[in-house]
PDB file of N, CA and C in Angstrom:
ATOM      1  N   UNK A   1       0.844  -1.192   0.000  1.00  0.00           N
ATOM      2  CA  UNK A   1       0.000   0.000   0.000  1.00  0.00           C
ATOM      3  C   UNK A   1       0.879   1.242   0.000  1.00  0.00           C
ATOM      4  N   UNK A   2       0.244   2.032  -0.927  1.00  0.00           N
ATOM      5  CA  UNK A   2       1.281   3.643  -1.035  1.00  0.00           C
ATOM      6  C   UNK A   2       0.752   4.475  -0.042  1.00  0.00           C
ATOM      7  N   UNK A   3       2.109   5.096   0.694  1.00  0.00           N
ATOM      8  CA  UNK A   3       1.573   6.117   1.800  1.00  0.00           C
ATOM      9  C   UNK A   3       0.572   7.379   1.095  1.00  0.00           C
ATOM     10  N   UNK A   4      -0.372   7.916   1.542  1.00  0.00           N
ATOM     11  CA  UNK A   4      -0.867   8.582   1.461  1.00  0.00           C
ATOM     12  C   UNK A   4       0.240   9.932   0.956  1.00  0.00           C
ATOM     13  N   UNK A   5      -0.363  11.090  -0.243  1.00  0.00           N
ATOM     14  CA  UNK A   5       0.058  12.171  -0.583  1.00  0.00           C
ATOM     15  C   UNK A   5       0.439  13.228   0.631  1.00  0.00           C
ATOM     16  N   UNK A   6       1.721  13.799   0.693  1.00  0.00           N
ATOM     17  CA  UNK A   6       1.260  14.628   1.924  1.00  0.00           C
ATOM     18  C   UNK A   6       0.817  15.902   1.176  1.00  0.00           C
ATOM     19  N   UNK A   7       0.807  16.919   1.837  1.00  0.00           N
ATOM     20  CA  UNK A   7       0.120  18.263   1.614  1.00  0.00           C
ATOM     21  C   UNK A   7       0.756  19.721   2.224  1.00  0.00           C
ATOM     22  N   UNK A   8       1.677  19.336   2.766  1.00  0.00           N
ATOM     23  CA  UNK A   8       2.450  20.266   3.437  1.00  0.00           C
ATOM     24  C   UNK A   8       3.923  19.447   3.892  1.00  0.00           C
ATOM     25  N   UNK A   9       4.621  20.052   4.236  1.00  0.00           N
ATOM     26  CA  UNK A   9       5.821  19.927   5.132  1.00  0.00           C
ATOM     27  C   UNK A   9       5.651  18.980   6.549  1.00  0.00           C
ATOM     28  N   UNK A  10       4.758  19.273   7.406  1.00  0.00           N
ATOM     29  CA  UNK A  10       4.419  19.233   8.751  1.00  0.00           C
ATOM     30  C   UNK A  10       3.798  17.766   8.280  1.00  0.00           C
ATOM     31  N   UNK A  11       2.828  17.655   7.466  1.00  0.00           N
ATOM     32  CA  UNK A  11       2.585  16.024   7.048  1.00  0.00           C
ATOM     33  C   UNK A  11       3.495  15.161   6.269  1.00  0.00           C
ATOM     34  N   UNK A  12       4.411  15.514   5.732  1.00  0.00           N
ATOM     35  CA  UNK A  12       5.565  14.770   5.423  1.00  0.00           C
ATOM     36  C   UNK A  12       6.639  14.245   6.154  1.00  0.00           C
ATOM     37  N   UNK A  13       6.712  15.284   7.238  1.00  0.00           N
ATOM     38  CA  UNK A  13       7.753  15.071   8.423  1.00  0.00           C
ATOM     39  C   UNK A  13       6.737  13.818   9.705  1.00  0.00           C
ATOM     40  N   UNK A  14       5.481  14.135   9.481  1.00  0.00           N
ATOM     41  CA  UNK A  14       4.878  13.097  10.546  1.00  0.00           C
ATOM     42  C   UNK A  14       4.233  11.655   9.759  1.00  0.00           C
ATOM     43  N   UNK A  15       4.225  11.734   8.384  1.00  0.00           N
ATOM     44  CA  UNK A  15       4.438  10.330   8.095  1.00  0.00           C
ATOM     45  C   UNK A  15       5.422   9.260   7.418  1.00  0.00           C
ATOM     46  N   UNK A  16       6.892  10.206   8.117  1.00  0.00           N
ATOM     47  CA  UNK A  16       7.729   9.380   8.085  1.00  0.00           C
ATOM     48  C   UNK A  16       8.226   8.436   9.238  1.00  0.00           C
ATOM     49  N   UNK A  17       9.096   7.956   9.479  1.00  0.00           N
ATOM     50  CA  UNK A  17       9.652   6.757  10.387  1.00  0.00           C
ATOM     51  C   UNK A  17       9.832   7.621  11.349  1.00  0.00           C
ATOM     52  N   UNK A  18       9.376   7.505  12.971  1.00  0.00           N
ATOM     53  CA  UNK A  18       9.877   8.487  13.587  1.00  0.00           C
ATOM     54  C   UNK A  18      11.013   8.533  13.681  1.00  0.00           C
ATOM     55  N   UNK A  19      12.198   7.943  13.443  1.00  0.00           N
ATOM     56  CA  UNK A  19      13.960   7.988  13.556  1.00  0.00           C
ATOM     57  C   UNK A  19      14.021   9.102  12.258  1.00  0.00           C
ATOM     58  N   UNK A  20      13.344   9.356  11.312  1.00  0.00           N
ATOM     59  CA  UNK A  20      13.576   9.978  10.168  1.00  0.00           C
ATOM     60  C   UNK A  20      13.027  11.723  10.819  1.00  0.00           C
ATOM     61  N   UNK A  21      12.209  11.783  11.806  1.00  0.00           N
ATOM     62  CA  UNK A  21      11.127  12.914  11.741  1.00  0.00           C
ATOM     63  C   UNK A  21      12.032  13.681  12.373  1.00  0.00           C
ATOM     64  N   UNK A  22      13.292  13.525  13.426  1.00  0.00           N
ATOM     65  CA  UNK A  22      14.352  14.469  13.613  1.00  0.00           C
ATOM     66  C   UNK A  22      14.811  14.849  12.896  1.00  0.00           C
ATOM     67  N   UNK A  23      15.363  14.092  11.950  1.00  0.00           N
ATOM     68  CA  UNK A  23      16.551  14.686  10.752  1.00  0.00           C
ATOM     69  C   UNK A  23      15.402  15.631   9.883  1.00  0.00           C
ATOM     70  N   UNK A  24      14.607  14.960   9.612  1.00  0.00           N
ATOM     71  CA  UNK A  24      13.701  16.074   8.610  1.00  0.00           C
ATOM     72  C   UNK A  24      13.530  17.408   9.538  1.00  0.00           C
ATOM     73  N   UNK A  25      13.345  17.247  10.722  1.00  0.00           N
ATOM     74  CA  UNK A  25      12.772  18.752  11.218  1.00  0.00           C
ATOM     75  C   UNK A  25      13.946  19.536  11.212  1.00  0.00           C
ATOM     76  N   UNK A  26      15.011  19.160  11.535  1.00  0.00           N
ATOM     77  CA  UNK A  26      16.427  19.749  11.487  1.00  0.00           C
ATOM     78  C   UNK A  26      17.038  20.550  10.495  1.00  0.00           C
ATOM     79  N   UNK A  27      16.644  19.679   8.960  1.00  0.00           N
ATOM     80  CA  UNK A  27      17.055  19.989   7.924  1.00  0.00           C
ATOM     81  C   UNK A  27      15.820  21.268   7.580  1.00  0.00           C
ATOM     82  N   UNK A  28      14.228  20.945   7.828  1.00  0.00           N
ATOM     83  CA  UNK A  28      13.930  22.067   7.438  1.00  0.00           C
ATOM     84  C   UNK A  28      13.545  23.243   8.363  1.00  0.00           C
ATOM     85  N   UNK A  29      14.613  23.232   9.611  1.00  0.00           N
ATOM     86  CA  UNK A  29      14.860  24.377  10.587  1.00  0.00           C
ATOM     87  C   UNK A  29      15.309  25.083   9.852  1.00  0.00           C
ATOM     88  N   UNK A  30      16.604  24.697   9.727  1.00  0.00           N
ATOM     89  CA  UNK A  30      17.963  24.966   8.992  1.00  0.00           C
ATOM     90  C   UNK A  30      17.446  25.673   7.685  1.00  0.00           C
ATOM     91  N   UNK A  31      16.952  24.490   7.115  1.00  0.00           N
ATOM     92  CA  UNK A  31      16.702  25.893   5.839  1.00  0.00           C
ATOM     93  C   UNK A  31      15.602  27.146   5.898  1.00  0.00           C
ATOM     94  N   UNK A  32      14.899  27.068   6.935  1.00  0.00           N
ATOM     95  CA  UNK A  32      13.880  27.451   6.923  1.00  0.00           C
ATOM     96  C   UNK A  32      14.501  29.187   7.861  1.00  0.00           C
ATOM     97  N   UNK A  33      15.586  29.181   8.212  1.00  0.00           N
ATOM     98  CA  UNK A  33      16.600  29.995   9.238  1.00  0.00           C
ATOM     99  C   UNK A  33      17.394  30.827   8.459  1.00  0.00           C
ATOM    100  N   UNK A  34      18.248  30.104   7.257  1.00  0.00           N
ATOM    101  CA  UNK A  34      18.967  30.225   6.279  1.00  0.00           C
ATOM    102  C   UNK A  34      17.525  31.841   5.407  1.00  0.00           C
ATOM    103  N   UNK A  35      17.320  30.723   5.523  1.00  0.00           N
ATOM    104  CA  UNK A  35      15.704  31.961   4.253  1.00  0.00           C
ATOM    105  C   UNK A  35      14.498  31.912   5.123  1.00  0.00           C
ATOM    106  N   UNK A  36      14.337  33.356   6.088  1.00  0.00           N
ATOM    107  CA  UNK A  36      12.779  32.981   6.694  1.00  0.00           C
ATOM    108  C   UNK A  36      12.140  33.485   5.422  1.00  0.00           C
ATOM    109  N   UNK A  37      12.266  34.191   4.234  1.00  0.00           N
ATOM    110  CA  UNK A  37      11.122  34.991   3.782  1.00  0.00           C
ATOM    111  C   UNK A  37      10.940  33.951   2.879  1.00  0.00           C
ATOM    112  N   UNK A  38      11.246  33.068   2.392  1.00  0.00           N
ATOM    113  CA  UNK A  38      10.946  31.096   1.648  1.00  0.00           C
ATOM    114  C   UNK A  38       9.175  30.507   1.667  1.00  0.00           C
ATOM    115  N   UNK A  39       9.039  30.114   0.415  1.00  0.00           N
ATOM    116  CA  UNK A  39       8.038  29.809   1.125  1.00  0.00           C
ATOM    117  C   UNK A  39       7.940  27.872   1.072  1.00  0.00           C
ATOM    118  N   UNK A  40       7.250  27.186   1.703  1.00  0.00           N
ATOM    119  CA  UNK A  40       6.967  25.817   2.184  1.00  0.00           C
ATOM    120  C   UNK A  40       6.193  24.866   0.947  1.00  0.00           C
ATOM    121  N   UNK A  41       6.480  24.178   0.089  1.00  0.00           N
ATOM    122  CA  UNK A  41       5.630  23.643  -0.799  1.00  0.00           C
ATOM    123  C   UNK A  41       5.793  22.370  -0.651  1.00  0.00           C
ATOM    124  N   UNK A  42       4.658  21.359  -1.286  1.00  0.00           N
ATOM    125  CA  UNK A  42       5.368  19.682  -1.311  1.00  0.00           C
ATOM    126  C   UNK A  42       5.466  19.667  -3.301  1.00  0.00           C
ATOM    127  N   UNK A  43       5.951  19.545  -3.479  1.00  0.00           N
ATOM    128  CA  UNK A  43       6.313  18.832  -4.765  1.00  0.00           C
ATOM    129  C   UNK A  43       6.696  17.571  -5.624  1.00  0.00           C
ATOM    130  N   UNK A  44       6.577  17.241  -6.363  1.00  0.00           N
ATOM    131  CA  UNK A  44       7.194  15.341  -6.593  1.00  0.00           C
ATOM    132  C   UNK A  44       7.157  14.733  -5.444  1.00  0.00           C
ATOM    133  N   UNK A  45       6.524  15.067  -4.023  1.00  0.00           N
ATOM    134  CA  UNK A  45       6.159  14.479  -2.848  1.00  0.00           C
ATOM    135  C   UNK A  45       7.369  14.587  -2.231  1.00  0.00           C
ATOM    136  N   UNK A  46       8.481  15.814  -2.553  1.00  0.00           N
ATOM    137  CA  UNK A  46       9.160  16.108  -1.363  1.00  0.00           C
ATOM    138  C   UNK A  46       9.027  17.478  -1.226  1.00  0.00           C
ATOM    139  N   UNK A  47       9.537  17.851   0.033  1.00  0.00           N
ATOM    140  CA  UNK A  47       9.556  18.885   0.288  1.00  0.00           C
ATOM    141  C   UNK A  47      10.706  20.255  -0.612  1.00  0.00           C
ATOM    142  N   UNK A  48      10.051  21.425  -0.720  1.00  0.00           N
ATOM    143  CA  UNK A  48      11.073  22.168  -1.490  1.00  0.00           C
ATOM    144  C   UNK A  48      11.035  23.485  -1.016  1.00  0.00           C
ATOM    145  N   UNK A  49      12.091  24.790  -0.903  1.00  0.00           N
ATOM    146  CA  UNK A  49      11.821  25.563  -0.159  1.00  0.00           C
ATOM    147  C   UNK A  49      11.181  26.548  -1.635  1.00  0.00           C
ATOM    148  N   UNK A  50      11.013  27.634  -1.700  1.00  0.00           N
ATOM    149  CA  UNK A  50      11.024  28.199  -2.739  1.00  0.00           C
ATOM    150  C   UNK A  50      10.732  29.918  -2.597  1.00  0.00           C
ATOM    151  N   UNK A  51      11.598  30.394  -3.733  1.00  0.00           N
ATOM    152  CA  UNK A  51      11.824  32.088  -3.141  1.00  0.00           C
ATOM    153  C   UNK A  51      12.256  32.266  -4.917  1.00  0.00           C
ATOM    154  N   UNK A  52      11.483  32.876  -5.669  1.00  0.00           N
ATOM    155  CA  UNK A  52      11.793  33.612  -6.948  1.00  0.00           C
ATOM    156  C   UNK A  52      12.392  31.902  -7.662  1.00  0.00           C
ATOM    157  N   UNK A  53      11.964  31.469  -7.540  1.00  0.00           N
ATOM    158  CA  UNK A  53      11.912  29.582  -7.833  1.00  0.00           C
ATOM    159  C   UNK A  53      12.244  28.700  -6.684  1.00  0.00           C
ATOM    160  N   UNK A  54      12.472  27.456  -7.072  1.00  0.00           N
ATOM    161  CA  UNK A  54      12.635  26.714  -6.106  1.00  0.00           C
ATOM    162  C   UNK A  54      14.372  26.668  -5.761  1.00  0.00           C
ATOM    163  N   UNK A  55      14.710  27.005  -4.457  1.00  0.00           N
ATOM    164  CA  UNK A  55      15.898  26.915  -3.855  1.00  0.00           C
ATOM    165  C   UNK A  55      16.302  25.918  -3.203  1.00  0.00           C
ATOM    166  N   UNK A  56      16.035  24.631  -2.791  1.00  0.00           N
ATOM    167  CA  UNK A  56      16.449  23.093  -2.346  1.00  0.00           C
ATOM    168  C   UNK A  56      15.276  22.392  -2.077  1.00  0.00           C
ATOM    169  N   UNK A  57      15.277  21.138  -1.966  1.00  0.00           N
ATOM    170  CA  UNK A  57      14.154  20.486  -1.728  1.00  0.00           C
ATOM    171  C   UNK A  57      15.062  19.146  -0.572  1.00  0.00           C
ATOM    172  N   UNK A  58      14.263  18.544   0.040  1.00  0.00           N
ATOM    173  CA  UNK A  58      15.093  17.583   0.624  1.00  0.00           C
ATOM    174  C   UNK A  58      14.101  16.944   0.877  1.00  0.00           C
ATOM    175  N   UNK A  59      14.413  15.515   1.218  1.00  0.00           N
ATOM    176  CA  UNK A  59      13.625  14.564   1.909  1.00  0.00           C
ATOM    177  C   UNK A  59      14.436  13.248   2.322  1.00  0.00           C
ATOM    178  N   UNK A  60      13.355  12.434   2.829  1.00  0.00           N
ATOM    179  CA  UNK A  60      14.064  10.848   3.547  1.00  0.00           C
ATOM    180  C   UNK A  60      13.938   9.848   2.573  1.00  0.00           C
ATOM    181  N   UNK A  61      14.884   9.132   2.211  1.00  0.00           N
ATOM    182  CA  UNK A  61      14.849   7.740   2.010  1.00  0.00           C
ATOM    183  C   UNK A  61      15.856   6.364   3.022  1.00  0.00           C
ATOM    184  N   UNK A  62      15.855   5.936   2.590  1.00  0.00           N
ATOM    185  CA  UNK A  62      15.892   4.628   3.419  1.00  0.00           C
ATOM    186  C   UNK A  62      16.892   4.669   4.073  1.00  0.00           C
ATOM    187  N   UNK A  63      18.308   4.781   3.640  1.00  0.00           N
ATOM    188  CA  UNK A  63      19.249   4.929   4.118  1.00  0.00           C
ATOM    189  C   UNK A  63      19.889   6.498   4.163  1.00  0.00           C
ATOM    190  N   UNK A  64      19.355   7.518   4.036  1.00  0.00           N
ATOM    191  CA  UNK A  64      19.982   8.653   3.861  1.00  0.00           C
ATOM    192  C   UNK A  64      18.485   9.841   3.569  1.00  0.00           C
ATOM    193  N   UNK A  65      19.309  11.077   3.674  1.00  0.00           N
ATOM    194  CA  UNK A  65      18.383  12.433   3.945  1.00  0.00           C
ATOM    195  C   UNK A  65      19.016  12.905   2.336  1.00  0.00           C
ATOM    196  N   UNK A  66      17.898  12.737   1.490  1.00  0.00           N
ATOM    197  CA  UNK A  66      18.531  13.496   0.377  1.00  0.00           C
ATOM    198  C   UNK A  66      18.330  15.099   0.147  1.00  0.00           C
ATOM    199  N   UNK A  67      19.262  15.924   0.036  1.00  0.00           N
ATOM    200  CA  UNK A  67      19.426  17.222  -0.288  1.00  0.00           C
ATOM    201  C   UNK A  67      19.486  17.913  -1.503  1.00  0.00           C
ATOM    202  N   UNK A  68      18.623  18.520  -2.376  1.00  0.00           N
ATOM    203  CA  UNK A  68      18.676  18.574  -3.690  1.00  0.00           C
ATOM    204  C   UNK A  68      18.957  20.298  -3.406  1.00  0.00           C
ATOM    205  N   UNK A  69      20.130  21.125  -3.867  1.00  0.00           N
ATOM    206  CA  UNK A  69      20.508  22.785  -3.887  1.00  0.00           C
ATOM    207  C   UNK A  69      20.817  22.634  -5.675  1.00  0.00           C
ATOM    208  N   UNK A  70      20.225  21.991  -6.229  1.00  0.00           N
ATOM    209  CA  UNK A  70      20.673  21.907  -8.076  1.00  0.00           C
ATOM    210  C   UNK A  70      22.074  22.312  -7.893  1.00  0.00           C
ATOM    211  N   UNK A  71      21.858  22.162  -9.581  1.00  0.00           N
ATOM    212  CA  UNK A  71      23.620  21.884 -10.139  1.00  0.00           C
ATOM    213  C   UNK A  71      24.336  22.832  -9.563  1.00  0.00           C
ATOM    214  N   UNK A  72      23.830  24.220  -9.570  1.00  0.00           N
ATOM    215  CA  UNK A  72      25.176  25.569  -9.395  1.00  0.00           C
ATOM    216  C   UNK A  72      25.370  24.909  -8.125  1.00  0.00           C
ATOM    217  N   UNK A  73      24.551  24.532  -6.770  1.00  0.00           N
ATOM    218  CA  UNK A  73      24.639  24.403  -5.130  1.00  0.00           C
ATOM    219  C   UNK A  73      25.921  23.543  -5.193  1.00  0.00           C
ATOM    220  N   UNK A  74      25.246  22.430  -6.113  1.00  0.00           N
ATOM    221  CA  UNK A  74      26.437  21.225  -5.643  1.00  0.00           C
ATOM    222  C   UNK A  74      28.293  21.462  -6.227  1.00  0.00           C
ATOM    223  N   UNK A  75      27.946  22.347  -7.489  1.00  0.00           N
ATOM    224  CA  UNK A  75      29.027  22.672  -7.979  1.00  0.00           C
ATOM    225  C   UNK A  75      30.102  23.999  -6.909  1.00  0.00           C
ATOM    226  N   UNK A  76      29.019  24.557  -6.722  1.00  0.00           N
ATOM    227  CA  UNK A  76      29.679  25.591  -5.863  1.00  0.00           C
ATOM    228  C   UNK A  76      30.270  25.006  -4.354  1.00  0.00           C
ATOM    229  N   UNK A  77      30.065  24.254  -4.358  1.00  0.00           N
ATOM    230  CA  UNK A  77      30.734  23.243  -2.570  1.00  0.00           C
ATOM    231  C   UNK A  77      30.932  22.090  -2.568  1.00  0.00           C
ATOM    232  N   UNK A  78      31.570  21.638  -3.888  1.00  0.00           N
ATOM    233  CA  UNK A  78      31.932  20.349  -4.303  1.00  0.00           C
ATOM    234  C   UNK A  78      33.246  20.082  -3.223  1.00  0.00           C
ATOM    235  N   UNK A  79      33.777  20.984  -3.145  1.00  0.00           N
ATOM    236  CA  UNK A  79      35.190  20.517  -2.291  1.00  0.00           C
ATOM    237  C   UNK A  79      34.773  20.333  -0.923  1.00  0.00           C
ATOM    238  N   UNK A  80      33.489  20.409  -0.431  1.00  0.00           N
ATOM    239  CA  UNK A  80      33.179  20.599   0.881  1.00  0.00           C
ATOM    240  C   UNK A  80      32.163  19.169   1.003  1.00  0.00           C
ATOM    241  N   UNK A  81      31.644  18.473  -0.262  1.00  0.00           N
ATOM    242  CA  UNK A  81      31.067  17.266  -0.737  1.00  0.00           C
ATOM    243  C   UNK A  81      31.831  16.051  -0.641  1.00  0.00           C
ATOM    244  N   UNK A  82      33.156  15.840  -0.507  1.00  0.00           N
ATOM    245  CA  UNK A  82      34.136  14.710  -0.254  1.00  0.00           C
ATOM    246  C   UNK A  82      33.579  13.856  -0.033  1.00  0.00           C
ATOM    247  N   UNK A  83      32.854  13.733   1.590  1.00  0.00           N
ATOM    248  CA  UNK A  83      32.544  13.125   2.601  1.00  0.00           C
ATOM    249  C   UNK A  83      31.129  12.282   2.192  1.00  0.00           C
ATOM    250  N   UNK A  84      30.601  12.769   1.100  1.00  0.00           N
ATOM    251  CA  UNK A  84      29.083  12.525   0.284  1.00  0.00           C
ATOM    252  C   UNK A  84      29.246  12.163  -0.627  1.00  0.00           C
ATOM    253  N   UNK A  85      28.056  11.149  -0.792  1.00  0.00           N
ATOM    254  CA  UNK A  85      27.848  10.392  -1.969  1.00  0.00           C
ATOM    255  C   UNK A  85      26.617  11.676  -2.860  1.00  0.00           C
ATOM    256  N   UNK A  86      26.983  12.205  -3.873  1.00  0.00           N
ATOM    257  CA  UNK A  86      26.648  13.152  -4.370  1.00  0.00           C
ATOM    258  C   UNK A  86      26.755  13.186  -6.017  1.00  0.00           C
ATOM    259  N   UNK A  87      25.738  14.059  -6.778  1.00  0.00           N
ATOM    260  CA  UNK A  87      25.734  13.723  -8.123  1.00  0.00           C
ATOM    261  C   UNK A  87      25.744  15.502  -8.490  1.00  0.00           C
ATOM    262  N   UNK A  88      25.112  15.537  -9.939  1.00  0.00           N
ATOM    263  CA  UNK A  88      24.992  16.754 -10.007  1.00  0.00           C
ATOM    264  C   UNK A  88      24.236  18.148  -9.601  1.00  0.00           C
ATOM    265  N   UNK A  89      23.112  17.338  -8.970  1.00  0.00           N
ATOM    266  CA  UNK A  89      22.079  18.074  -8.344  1.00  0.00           C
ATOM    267  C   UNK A  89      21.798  17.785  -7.017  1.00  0.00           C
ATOM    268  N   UNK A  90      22.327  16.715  -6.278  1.00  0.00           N
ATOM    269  CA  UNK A  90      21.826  15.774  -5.203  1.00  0.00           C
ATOM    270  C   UNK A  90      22.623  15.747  -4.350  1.00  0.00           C
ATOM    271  N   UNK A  91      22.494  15.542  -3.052  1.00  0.00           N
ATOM    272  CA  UNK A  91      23.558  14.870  -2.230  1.00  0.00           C
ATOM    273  C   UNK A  91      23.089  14.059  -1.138  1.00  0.00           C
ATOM    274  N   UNK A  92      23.943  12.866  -0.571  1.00  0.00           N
ATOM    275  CA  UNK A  92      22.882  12.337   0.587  1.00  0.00           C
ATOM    276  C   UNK A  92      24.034  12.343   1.585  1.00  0.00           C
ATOM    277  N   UNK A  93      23.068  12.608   2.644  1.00  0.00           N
ATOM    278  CA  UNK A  93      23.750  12.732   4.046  1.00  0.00           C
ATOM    279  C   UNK A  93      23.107  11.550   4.871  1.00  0.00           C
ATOM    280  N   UNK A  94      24.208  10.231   5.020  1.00  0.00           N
ATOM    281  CA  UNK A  94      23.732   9.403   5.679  1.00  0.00           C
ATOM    282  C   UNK A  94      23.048   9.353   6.749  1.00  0.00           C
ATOM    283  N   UNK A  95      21.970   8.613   7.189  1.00  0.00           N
ATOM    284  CA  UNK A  95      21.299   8.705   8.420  1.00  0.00           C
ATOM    285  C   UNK A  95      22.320   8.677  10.124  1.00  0.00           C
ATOM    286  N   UNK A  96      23.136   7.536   9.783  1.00  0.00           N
ATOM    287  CA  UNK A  96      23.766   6.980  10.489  1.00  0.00           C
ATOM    288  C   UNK A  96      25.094   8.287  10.998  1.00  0.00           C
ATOM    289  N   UNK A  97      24.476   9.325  10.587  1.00  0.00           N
ATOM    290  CA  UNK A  97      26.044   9.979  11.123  1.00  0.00           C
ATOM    291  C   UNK A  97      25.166  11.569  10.968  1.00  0.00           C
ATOM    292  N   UNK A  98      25.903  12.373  11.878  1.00  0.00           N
ATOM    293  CA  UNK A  98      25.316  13.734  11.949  1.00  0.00           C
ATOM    294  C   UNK A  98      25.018  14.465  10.759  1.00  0.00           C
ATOM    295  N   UNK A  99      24.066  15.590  10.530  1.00  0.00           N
ATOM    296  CA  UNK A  99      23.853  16.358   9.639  1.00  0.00           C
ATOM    297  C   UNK A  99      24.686  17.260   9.390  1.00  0.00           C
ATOM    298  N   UNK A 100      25.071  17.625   8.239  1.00  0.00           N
ATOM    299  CA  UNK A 100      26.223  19.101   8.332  1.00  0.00           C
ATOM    300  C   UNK A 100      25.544  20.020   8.070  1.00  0.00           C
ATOM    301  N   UNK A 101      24.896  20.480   9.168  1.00  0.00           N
ATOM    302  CA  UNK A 101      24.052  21.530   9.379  1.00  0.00           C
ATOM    303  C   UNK A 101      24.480  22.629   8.867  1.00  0.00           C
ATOM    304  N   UNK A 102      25.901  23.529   9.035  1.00  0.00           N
ATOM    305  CA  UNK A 102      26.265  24.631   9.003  1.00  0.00           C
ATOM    306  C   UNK A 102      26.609  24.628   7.149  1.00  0.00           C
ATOM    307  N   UNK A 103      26.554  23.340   6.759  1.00  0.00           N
ATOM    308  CA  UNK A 103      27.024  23.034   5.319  1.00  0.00           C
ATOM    309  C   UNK A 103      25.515  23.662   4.333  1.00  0.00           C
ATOM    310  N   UNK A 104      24.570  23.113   5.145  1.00  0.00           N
ATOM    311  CA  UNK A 104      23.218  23.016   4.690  1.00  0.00           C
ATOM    312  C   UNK A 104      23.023  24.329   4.492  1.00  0.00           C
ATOM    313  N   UNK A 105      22.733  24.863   6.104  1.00  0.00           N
ATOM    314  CA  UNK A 105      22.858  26.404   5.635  1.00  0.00           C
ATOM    315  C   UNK A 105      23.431  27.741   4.633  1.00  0.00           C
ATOM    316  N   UNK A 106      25.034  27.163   4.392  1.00  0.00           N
ATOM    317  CA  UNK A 106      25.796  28.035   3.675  1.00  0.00           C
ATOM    318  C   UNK A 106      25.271  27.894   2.181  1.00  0.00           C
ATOM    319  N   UNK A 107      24.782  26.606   2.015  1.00  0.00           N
ATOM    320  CA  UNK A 107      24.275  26.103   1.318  1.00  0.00           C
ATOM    321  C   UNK A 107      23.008  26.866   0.450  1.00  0.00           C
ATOM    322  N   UNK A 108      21.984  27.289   1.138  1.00  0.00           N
ATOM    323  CA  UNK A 108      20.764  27.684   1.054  1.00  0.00           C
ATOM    324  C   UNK A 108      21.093  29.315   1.172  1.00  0.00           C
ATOM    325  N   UNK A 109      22.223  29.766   1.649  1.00  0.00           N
ATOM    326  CA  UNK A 109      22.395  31.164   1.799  1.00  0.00           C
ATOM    327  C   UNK A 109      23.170  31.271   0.305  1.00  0.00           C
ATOM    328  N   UNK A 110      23.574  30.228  -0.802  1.00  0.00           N
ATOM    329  CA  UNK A 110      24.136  30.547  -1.760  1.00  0.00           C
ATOM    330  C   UNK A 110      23.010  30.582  -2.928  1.00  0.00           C
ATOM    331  N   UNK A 111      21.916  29.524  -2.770  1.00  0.00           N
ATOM    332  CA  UNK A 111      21.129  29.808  -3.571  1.00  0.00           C
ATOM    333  C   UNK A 111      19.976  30.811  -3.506  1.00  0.00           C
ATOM    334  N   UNK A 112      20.085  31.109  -2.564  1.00  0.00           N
ATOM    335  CA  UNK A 112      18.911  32.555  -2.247  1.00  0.00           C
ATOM    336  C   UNK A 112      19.644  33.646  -2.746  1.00  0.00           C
ATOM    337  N   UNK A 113      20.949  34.196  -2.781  1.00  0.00           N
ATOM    338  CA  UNK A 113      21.653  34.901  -3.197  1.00  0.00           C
ATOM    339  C   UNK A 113      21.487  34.690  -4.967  1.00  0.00           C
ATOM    340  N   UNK A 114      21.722  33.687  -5.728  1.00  0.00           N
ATOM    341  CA  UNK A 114      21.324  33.081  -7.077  1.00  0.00           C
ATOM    342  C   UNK A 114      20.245  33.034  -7.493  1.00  0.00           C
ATOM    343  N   UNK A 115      19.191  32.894  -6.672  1.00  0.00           N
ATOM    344  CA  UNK A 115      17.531  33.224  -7.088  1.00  0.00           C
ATOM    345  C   UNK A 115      17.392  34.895  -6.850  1.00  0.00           C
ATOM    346  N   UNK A 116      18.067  35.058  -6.200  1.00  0.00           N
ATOM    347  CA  UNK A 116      17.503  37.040  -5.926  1.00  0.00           C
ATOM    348  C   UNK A 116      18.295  37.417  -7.277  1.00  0.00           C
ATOM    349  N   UNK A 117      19.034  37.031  -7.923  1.00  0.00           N
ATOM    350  CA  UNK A 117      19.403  37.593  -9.241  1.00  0.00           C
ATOM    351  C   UNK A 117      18.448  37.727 -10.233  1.00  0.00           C
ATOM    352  N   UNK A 118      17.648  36.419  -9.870  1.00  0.00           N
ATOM    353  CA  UNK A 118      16.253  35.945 -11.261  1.00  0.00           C
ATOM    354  C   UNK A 118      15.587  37.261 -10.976  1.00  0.00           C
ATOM    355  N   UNK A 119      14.904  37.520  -9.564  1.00  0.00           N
ATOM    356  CA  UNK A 119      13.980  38.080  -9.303  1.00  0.00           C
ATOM    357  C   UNK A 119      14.412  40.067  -9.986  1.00  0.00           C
ATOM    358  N   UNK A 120      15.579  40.303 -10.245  1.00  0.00           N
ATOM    359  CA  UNK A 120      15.884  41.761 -10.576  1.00  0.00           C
ATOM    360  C   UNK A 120      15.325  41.927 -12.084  1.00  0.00           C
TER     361      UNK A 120
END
């Protein structure tokens, strides 16, 4: 049986695994801190922040918290990506080991800076 659609943020984070519902609230503190003026959407059934387009999206899978900041995000902090299994748009931050919170953030403070360009 397929989990039900969520509809917000707040229902995505509560029908996941509760071991998952920390890391999700964390990650969308963090971004949500990074950019308060962002706004909250669900999309392709993950979560995405969005400000003059969409600026990261993240969610849970099985073994890992995936982080999507698109291509410029991942390109722009590739040297700071080592530690991650990461592609061109993606990165996952294993469950099993802390979040790089302050990564996340710098993160989301680079693409809000890159979307406020669209918006001029």
């Amino acid at each position: 049986m397929k989990a039900p659609k969520s509809q917000s943020i707040d229902e995505y984070i509560l029908a996941a695994p509760k071991e998952d519902q920390r890391l999700l609230t964390a990650m969308r503190s963090t971004i949500a801190k990074a950019n308060p003026g962002a706004t909250e959407k669900i999309r392709y059934q993950m979560p995405p922040f969005y400000q003059n387009g969409n600026l990261v999206y993240f969610a849970a899978f099985k073994n890992h918290i995936g982080f999507f900041p698109t291509a410029s995000g991942v390109r722009e902090f590739e040297d700071e990506l080592t530690a991650y299994k990461h592609s061109k748009g993606a990165i996952q931050f294993p469950k099993d080991k802390p979040l790089p919170l302050k990564l996340v953030k710098k993160m989301v403070e680079f693409r809000v800076k890159e979307n406020s360009k669209k918006a001029v």
